[in-house]
Protein backbone atom coordinates (compact mmCIF):
# COMPACT_ATOMS: atom_id res chain seq x y z
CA UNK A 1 -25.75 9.78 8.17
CA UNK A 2 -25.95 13.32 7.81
CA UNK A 3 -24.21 13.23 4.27
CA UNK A 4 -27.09 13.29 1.93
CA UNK A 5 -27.54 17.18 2.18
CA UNK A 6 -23.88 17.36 1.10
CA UNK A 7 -22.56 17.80 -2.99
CA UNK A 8 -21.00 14.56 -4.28
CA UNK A 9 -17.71 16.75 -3.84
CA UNK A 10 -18.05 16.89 -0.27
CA UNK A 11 -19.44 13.10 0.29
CA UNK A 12 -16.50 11.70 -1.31
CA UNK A 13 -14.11 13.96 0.82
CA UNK A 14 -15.49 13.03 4.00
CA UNK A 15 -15.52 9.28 2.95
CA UNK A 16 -12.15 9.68 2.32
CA UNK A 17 -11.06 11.50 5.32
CA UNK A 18 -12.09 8.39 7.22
CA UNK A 19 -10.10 6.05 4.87
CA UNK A 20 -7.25 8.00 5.54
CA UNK A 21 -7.20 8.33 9.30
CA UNK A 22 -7.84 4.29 9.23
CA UNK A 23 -4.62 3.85 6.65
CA UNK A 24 -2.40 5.97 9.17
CA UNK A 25 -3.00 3.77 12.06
CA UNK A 26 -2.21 0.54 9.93
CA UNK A 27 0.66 2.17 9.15
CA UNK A 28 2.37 1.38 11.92
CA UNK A 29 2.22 -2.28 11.22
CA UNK A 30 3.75 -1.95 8.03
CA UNK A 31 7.18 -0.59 9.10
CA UNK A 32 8.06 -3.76 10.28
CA UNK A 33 8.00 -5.11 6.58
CA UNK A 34 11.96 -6.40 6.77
CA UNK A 35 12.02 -8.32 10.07
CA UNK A 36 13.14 -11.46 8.95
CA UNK A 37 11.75 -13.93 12.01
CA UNK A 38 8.87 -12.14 13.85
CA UNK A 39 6.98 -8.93 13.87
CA UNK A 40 7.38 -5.52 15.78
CA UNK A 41 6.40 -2.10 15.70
CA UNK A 42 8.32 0.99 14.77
CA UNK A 43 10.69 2.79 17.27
CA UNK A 44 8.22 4.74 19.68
CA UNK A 45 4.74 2.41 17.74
CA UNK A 46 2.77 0.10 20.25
CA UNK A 47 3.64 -2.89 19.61
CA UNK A 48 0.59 -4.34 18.69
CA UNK A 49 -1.21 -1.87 16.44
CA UNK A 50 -4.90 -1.84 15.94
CA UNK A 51 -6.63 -2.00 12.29
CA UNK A 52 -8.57 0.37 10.52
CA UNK A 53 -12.26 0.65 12.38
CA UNK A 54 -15.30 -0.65 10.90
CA UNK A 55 -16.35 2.26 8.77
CA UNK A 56 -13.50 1.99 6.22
CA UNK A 57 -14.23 1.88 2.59
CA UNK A 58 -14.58 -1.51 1.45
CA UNK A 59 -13.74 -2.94 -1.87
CA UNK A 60 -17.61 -3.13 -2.96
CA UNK A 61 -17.76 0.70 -1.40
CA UNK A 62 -14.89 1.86 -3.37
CA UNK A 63 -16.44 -0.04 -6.74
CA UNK A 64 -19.52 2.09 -6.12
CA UNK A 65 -17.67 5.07 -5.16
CA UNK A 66 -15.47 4.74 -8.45
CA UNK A 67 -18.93 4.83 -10.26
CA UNK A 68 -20.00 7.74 -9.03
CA UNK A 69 -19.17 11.52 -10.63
CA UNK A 70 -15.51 12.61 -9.55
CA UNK A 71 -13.70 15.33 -8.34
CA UNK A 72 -11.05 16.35 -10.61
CA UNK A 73 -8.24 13.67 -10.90
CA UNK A 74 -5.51 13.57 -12.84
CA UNK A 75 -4.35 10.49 -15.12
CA UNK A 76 -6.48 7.28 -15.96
CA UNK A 77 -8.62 5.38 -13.74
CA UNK A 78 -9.81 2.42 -13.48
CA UNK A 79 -12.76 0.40 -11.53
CA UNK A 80 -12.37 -1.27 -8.13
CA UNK A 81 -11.23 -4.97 -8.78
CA UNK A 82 -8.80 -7.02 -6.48
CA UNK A 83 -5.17 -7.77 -7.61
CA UNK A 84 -3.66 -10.90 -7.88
CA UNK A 85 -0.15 -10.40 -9.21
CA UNK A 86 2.84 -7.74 -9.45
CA UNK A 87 5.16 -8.01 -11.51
CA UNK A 88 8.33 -5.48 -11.68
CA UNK A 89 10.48 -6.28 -14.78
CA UNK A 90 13.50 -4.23 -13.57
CA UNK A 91 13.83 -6.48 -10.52
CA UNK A 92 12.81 -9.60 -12.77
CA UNK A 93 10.26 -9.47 -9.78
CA UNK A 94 6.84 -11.39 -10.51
CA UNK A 95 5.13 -12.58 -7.19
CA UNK A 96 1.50 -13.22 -6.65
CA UNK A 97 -0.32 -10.98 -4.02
CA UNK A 98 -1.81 -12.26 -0.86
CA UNK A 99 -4.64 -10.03 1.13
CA UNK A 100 -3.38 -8.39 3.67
CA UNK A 101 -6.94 -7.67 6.00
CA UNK A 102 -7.33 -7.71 9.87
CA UNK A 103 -6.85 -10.60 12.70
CA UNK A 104 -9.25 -11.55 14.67
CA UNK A 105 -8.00 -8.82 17.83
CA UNK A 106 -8.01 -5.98 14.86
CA UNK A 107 -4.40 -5.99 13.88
CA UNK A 108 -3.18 -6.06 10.47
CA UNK A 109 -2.25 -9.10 9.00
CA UNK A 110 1.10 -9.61 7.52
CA UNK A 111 2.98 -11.63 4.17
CA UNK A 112 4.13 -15.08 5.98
CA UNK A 113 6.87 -15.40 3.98
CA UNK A 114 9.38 -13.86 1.81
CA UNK A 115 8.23 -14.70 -1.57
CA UNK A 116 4.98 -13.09 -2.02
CA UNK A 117 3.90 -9.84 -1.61
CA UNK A 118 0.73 -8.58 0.13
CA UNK A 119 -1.75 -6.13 -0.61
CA UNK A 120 -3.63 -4.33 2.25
CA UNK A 121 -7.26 -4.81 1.19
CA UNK A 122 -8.48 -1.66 3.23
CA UNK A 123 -6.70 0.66 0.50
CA UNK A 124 -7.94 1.49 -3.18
CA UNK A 125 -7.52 -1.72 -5.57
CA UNK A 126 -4.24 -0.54 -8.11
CA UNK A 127 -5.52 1.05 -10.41
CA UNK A 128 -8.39 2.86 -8.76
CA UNK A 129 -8.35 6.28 -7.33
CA UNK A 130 -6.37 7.32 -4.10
CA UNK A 131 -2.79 5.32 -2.96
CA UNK A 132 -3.04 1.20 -3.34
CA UNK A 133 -0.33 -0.56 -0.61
CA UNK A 134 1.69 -3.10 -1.43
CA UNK A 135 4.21 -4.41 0.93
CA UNK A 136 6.62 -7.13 1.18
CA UNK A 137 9.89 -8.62 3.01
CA UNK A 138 13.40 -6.80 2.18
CA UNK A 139 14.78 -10.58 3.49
CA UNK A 140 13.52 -13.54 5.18
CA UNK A 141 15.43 -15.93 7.45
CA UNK A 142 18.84 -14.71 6.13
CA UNK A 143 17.71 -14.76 2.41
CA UNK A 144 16.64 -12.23 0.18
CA UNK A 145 12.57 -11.19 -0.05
CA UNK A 146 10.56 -10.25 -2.84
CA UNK A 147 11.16 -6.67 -2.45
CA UNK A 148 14.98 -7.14 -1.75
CA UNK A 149 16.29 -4.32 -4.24
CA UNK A 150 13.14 -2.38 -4.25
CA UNK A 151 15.48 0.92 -3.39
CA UNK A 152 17.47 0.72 -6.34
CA UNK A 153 14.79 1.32 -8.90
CA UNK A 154 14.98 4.20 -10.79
CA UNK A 155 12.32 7.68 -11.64
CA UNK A 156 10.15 5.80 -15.13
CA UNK A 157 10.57 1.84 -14.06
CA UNK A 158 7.61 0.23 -14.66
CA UNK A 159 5.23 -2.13 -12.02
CA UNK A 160 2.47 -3.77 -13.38
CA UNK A 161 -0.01 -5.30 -11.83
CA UNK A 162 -2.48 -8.18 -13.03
CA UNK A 163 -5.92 -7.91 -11.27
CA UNK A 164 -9.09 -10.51 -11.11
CA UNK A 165 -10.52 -9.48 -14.74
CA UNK A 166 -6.71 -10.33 -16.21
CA UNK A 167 -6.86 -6.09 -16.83
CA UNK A 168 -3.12 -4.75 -15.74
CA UNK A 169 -2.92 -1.32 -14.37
CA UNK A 170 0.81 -0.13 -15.26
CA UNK A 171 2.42 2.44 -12.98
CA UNK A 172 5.25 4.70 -13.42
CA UNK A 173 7.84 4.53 -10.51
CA UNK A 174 7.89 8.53 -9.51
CA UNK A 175 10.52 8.30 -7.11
CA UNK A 176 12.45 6.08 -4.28
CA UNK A 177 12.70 7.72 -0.63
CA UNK A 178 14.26 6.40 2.22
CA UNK A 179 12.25 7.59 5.76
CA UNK A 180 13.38 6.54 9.11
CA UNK A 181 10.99 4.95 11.30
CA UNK A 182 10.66 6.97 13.83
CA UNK A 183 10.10 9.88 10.87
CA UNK A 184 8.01 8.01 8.91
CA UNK A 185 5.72 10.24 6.47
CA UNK A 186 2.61 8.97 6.98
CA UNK A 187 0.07 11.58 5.00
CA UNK A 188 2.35 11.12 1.61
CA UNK A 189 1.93 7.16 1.96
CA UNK A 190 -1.54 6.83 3.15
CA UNK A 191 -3.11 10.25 2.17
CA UNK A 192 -5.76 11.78 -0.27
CA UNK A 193 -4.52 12.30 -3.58
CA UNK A 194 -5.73 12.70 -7.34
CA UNK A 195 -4.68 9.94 -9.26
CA UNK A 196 -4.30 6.10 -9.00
CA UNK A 197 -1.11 5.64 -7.22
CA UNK A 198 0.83 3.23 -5.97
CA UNK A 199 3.16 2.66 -3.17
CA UNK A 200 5.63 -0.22 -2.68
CA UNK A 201 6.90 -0.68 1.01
CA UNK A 202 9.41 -2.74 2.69
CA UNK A 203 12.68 -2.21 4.74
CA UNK A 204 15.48 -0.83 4.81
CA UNK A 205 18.42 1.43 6.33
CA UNK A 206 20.82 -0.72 8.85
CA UNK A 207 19.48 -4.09 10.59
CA UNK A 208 19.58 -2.91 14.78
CA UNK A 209 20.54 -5.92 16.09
CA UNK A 210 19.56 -4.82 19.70
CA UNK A 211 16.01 -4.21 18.34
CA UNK A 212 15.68 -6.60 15.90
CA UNK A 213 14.67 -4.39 13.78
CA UNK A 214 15.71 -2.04 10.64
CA UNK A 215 16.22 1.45 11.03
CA UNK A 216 14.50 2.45 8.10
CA UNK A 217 11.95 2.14 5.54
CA UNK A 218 11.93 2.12 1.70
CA UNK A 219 9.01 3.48 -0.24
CA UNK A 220 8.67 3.40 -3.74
CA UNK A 221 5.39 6.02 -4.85
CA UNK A 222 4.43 5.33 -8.28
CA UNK A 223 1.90 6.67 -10.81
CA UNK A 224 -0.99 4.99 -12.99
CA UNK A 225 0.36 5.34 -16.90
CA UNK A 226 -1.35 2.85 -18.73
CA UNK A 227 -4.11 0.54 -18.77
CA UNK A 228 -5.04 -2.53 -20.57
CA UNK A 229 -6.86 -3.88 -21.96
């Protein structure tokens, strides 16, 4: 593959770099998190988007890559295993996590319902290095969704998050930002960056009836604090 000749440094950079590029184009799915009945893309967004390609990181890859010697990070880390549950004690959220992978023509599969929140399974597990996804519905059919208040929490609110071993990886909420969707920031949500993050996505903004559609999107970015056991 040509990478063999490289440092570790630069291997895990370049595997990266493809992650990323993959995460931006899912992206575009995601906006849609607050539709209530169907699914569309983002103002000026095909409306179909296509899925990461074949060459990003899997969870295995990432387990491996987590193995490997680092580049400098920041905070504590943990190894590549699947979640299973958030819970966000604030919201008195607690909501299991469904995989969110690919449908059979390549585009990203969605929550299919309001209750439960998804995790895309083409991003870091929580708790591992780089920016873990989680999404969910602001409503659903004219009630609320799991992440129905997720803009009011607050700098220091905690998310935890149970994974397959019954470990939690606990985050720190950093901050709360609002983005429209046709301004959506799409290197701070789905790029490179030195510590286990988190971020928390669903809609928000006014509901365009003409559209269908919300005008905005919430984000919550949050940072690896604790880890147990």
């Amino acid at each position: 593959m040509g990478l063999r000749d490289r440092s570790e440094t630069d291997r895990r950079r370049a595997r990266w770099n493809v992650v990323a590029v993959g995460l931006a184009v899912t992206g575009a799915v995601l906006l849609a998190l607050g539709l209530p009945t169907h699914w569309s893309a983002a103002p000026g967004l095909p409306e179909r988007a296509v899925g990461p390609p074949a060459t990003t990181t899997s969870t295995q890859e990432a387990k491996s890559s987590a193995e490997a010697p680092r580049t400098p990070t920041t905070g504590p880390l943990m190894d590549s295993v699947a979640p299973v549950e958030i819970t966000i004690p604030v919201l008195r959220v607690s909501s299991p996590l469904v995989d969110l992978g690919l449908t059979a023509d390549g585009a990203l599969e969605v929550p299919g319902n309001g209750d439960d929140a998804g995790w895309y399974t083409g991003a870091p597990t929580p708790g591992a290095l780089g920016p873990a996804i989680i999404a969910g519905h602001v409503d659903w059919n004219g009630e609320p969704g799991v992440f129905h208040r997720l803009g009011t929490l607050q700098p220091g609110d905690r998310v935890q998050v149970r994974r397959e071993d019954d470990s939690i990886a606990t985050f720190a909420v950093t901050s709360v930002r609002q983005h429209p969707k046709n301004g959506f920031p799409t290197d701070d949500v789905y790029g490179a960056i030195d510590h286990a993050g988190l971020r928390l996505i669903t809609c928000g903004g006014e509901f365009d009836e003409s559209r269908n559609t919300y005008t905005d999107n919430i984000v919550a970015y949050a940072k690896l604090v604790d880890v147990h056991p």
